[in-house]
C-alpha atoms as a PDB file:
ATOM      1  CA  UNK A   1     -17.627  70.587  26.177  1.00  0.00           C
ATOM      2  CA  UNK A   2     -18.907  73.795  23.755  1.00  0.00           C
ATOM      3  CA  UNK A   3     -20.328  75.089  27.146  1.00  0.00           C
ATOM      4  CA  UNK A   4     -16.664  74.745  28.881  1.00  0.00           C
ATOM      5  CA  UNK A   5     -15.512  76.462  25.815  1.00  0.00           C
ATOM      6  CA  UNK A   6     -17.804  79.605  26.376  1.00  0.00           C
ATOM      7  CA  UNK A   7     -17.078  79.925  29.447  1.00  0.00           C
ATOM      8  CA  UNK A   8     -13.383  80.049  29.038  1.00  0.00           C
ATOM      9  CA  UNK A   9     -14.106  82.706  26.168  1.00  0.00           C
ATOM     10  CA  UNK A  10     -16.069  84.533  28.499  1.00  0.00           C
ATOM     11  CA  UNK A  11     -13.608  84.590  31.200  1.00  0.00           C
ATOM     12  CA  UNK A  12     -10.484  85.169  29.272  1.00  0.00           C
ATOM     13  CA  UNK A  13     -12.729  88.135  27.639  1.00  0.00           C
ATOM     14  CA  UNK A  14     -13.270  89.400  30.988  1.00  0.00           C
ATOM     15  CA  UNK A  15      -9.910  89.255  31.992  1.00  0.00           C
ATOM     16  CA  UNK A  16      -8.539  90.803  28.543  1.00  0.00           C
ATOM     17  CA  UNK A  17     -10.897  92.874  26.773  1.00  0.00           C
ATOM     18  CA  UNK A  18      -9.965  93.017  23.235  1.00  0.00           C
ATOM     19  CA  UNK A  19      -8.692  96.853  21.966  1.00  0.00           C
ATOM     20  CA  UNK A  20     -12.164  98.648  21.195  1.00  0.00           C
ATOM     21  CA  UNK A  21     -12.521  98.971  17.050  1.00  0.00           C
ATOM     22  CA  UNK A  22      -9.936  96.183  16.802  1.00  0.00           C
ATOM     23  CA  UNK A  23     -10.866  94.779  13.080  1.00  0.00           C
ATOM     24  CA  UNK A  24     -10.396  91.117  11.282  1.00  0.00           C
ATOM     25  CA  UNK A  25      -8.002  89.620  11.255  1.00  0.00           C
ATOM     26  CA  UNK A  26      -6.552  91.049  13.725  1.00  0.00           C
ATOM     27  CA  UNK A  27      -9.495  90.401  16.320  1.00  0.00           C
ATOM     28  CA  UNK A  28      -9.648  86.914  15.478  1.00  0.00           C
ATOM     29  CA  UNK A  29      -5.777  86.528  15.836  1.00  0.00           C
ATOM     30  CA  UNK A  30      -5.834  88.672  19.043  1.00  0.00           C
ATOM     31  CA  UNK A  31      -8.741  86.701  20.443  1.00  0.00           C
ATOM     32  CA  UNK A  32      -6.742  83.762  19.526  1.00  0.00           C
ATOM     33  CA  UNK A  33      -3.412  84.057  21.471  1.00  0.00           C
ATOM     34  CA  UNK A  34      -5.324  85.376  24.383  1.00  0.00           C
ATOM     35  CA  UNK A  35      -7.801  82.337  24.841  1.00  0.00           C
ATOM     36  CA  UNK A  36      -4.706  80.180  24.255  1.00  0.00           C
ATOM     37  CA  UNK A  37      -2.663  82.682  26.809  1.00  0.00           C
ATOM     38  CA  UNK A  38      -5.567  82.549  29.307  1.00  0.00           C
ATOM     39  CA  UNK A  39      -5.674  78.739  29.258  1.00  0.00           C
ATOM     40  CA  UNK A  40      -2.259  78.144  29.865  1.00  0.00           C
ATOM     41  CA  UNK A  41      -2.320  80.595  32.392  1.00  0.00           C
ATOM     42  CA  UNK A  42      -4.998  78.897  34.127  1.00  0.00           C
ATOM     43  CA  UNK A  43      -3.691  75.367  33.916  1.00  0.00           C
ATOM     44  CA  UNK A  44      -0.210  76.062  34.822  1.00  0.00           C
ATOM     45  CA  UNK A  45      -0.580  78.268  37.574  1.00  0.00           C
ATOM     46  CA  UNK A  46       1.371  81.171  36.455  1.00  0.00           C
ATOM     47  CA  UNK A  47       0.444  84.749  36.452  1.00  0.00           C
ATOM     48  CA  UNK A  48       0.993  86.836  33.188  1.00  0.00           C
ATOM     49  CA  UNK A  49       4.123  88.871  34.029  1.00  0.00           C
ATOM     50  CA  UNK A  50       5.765  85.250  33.605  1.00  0.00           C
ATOM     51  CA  UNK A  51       3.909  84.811  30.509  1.00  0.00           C
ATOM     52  CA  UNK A  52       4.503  88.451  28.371  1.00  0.00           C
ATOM     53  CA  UNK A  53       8.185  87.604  27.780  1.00  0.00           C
ATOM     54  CA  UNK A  54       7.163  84.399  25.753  1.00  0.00           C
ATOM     55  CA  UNK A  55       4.659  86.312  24.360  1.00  0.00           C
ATOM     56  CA  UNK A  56       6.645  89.577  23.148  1.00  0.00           C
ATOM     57  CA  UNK A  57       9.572  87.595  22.244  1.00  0.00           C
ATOM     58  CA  UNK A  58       7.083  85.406  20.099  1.00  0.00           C
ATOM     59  CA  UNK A  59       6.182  89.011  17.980  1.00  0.00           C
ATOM     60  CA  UNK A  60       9.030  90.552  17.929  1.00  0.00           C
ATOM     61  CA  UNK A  61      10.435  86.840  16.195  1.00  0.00           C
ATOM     62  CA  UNK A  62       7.701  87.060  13.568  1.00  0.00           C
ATOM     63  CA  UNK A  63       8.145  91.161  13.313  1.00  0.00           C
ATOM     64  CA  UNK A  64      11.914  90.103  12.755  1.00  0.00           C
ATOM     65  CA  UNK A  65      10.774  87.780  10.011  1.00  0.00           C
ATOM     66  CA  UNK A  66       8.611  90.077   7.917  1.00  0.00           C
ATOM     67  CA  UNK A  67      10.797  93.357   8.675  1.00  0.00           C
ATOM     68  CA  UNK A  68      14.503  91.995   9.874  1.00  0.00           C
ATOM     69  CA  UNK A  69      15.992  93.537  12.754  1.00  0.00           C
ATOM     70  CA  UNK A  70      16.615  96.997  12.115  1.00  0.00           C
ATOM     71  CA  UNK A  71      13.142  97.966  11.514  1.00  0.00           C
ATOM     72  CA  UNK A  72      12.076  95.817  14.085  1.00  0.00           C
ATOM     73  CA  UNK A  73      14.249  98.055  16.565  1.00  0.00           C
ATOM     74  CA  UNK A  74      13.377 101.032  14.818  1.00  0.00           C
ATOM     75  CA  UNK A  75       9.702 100.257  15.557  1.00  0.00           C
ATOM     76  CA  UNK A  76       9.975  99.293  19.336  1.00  0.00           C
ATOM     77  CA  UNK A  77      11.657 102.411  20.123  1.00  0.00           C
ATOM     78  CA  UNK A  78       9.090 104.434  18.134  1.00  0.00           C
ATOM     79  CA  UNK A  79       6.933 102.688  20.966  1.00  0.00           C
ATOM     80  CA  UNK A  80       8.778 103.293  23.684  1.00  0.00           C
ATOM     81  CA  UNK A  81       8.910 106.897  22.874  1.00  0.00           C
ATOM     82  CA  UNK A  82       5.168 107.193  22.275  1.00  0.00           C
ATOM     83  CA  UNK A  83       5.095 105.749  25.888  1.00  0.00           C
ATOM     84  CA  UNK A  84       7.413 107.995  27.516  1.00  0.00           C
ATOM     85  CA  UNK A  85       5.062 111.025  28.274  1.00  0.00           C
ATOM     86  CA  UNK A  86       2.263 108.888  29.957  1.00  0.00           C
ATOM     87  CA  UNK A  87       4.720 107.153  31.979  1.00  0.00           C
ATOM     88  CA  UNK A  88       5.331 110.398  33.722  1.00  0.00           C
ATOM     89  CA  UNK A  89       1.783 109.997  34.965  1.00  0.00           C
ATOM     90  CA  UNK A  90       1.868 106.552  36.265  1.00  0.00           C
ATOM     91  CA  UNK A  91       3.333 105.304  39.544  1.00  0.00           C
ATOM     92  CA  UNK A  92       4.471 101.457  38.814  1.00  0.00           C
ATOM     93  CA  UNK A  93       2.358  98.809  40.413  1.00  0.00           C
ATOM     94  CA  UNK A  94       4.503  95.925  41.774  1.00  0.00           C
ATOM     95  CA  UNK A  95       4.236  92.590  40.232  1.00  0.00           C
ATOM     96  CA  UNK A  96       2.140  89.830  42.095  1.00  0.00           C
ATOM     97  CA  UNK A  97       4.791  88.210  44.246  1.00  0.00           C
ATOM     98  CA  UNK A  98       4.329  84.129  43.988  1.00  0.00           C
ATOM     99  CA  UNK A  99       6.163  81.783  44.710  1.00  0.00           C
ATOM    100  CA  UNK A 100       7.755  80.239  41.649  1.00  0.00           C
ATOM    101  CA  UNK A 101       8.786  76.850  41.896  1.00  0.00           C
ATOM    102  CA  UNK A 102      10.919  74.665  39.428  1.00  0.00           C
ATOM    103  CA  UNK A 103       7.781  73.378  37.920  1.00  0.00           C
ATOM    104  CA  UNK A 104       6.914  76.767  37.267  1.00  0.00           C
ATOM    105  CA  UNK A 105      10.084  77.513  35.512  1.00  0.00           C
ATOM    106  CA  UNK A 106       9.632  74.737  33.480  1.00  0.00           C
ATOM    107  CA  UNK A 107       5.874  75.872  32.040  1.00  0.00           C
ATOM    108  CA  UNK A 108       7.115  79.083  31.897  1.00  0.00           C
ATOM    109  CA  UNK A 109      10.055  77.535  28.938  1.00  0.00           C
ATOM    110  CA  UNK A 110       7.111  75.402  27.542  1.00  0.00           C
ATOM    111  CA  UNK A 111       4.640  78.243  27.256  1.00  0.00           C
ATOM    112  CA  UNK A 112       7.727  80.219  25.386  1.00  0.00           C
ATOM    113  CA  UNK A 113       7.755  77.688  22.923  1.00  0.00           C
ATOM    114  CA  UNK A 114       3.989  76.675  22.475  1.00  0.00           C
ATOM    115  CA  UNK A 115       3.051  80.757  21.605  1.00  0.00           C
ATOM    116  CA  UNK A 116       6.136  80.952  18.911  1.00  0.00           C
ATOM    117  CA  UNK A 117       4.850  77.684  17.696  1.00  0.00           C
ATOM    118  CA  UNK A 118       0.948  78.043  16.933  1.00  0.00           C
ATOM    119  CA  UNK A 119       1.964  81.832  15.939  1.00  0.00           C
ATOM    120  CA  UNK A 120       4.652  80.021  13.212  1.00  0.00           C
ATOM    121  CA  UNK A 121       1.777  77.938  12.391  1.00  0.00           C
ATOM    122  CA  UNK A 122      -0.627  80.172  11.554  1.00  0.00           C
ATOM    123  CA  UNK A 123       2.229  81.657   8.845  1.00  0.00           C
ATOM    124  CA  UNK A 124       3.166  78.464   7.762  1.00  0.00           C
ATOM    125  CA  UNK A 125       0.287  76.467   7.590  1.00  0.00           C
ATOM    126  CA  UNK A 126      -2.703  79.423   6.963  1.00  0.00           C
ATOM    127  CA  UNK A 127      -0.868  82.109   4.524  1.00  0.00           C
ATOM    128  CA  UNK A 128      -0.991  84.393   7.579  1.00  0.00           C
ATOM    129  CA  UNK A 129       1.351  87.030   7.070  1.00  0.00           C
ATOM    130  CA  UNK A 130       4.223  87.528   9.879  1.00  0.00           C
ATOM    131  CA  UNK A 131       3.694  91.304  10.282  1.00  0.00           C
ATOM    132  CA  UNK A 132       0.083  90.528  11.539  1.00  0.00           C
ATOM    133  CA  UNK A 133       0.604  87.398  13.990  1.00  0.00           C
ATOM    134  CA  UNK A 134       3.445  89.968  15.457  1.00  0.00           C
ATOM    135  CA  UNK A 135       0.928  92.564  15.436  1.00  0.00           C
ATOM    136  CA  UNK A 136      -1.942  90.750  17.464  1.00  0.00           C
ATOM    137  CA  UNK A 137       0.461  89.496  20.128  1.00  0.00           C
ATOM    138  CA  UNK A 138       2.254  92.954  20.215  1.00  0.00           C
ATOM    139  CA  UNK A 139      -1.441  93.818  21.272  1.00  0.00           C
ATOM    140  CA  UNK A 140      -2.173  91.635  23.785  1.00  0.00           C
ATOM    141  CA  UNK A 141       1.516  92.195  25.755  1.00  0.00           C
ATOM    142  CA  UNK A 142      -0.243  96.266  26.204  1.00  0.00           C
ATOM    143  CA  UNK A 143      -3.677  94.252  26.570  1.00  0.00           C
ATOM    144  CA  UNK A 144      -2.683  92.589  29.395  1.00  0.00           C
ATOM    145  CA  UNK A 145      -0.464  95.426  30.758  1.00  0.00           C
ATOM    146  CA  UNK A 146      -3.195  97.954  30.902  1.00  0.00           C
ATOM    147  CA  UNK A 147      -6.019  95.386  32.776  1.00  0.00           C
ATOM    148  CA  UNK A 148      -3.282  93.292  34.986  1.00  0.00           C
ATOM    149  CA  UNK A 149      -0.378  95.855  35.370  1.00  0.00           C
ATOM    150  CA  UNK A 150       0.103  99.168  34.294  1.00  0.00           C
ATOM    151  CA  UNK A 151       2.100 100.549  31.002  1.00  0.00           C
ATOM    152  CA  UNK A 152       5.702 100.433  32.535  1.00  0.00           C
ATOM    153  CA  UNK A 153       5.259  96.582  31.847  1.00  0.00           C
ATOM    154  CA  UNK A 154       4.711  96.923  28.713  1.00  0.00           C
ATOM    155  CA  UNK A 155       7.480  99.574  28.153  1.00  0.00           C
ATOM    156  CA  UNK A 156       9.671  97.500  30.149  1.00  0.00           C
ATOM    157  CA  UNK A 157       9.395  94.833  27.973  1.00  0.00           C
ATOM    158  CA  UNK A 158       9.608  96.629  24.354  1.00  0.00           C
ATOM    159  CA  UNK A 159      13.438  97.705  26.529  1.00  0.00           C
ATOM    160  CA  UNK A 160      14.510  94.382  27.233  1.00  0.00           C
ATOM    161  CA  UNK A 161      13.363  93.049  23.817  1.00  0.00           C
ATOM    162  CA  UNK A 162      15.227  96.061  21.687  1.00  0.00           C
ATOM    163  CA  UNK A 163      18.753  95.115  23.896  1.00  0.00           C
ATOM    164  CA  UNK A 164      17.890  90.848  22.689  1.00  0.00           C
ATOM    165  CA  UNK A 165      17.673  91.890  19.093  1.00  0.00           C
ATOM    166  CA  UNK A 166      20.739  93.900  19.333  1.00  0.00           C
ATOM    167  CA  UNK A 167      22.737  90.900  20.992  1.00  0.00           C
ATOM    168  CA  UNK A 168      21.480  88.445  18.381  1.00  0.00           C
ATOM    169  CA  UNK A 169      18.644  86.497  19.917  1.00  0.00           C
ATOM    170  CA  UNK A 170      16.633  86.727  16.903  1.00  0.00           C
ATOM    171  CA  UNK A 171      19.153  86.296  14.237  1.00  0.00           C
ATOM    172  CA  UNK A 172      17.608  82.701  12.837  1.00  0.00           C
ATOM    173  CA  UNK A 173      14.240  84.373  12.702  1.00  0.00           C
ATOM    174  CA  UNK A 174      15.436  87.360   9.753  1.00  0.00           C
ATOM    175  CA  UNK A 175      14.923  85.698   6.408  1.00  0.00           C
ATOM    176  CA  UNK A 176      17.183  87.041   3.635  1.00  0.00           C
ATOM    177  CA  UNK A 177      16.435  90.032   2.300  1.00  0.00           C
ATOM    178  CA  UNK A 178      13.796  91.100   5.699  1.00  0.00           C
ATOM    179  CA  UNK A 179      13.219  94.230   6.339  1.00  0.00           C
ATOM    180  CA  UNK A 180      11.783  95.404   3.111  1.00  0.00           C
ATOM    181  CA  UNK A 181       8.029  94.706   4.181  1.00  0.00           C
ATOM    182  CA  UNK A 182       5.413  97.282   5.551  1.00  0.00           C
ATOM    183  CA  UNK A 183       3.781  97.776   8.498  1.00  0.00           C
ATOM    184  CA  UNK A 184       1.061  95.420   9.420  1.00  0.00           C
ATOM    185  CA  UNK A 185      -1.635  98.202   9.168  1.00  0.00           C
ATOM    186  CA  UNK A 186      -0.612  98.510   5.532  1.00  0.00           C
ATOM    187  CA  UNK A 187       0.078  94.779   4.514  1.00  0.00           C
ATOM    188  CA  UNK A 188      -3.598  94.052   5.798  1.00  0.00           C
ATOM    189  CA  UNK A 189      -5.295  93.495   2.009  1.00  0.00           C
ATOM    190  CA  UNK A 190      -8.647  91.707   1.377  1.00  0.00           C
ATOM    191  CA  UNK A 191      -6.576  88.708  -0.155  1.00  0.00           C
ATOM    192  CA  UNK A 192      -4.480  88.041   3.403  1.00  0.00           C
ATOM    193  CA  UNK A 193      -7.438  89.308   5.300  1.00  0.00           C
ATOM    194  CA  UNK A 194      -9.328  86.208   3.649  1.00  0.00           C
ATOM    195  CA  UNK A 195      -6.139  83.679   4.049  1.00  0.00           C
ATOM    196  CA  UNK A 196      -5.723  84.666   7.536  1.00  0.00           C
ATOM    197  CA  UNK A 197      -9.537  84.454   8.753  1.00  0.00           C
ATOM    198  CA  UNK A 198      -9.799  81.194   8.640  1.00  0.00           C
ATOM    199  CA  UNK A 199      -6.798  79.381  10.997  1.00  0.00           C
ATOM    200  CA  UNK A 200      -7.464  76.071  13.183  1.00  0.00           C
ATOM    201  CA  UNK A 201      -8.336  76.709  16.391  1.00  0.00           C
ATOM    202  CA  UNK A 202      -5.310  77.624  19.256  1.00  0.00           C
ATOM    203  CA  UNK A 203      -7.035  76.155  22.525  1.00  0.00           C
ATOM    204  CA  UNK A 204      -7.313  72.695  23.215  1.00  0.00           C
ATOM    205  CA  UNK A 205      -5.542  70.353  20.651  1.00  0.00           C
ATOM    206  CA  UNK A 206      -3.762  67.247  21.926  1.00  0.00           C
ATOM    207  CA  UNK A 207      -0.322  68.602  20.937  1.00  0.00           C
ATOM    208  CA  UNK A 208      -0.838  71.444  22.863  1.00  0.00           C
ATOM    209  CA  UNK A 209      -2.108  69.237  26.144  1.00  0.00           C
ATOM    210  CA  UNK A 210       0.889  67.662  26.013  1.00  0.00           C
ATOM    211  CA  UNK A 211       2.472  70.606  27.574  1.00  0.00           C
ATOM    212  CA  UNK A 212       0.383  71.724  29.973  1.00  0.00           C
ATOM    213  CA  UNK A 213       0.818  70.873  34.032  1.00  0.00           C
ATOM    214  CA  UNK A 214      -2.084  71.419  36.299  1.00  0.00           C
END
């Protein structure tokens, strides 16, 4: 079993490097929601374009939470500008074409909720702080962008998320008073550092097996 479980680190390593100089606890949360990302992936038969919108609507709910939504906005089109003069550079690649069958569909809504729900966890149940779990899966929607698909993916999916908070998909997530919280880079103390290094494991729990179809 430990050697099944360094192999799928390896290979889900392989398929997503982690960003270069990424630090704790951001590596360990990044590392995280990819091996969980990469196993579901593997056991449900989906490729990742189906999984980044569960996964960026998963951060921007928890950037919602810490931030509310007009700093969320503000920050995604920050992004999206940022991206704009390297796009200019980059012809698209088109998306895998598979066929997706009803049972797809219906991982696809499971993996949706399984990412929003170990990421809620981690705040609820590990003092992790919401700006951070948003951060480390904002990473790995550009991680797995850059090594799967190019950056349009990733821009195309900061678009479509800005035009959801607008409409009110994230409404439940803004606590009262959100918004008035910093960056991640600049919440990151030693004291949530130390609270957040620590989290149960993502991969592999019989909750989470529950929901997987091979």
């Amino acid at each position: 079993m430990i050697k099944g479980m360094i192999n799928l680190d390896k290979a889900a390593e392989e398929s997503i490097p982690c960003p270069a100089g990424l630090e704790e606890p951001g590596r360990w949360l990044f590392e995280a929601f990819r091996d969980f990302t990469f196993l579901f992936k593997s056991r449900s038969g989906l490729d990742y374009n189906y999984l980044l919108p569960g996964i960026q609507g998963a951060a921007v709910a928890h950037f919602v939470k810490d931030w509310g939504k007009e700093k969320t906005i503000s920050l995604l089109q920050d992004q999206i500008r940022q991206l704009q003069p390297a796009l200019q550079h980059i012809t698209p690649k088109p998306p895998p074409s598979s066929q997706i069958t009803p049972q797809h569909i219906t991982n696809m809504a499971r993996f949706n909720e399984l990412i929003l729900r170990v990421a809620d966890d981690y705040v609820m149940n590990h003092g992790c702080p919401p700006a951070l779990t948003a951060a480390a899966l904002s990473m790995l929607v550009f991680a797995i962008a850059d090594a799967h698909y190019d950056l349009t993916t990733a821009m195309a999916a900061m678009v479509t998320a800005c035009e959801e908070i607008a409409n009110g998909k994230y409404d439940h997530h803004q606590q009262a008073g959100g918004g008035a919280h910093s960056p991640p880079q600049q919440q990151s103390t030693k004291s949530e550092q130390a609270s957040a290094s620590q989290p149960a494991p993502l991969t592999g729990t019989p909750e989470e097996q529950q929901f997987w179809v091979n």
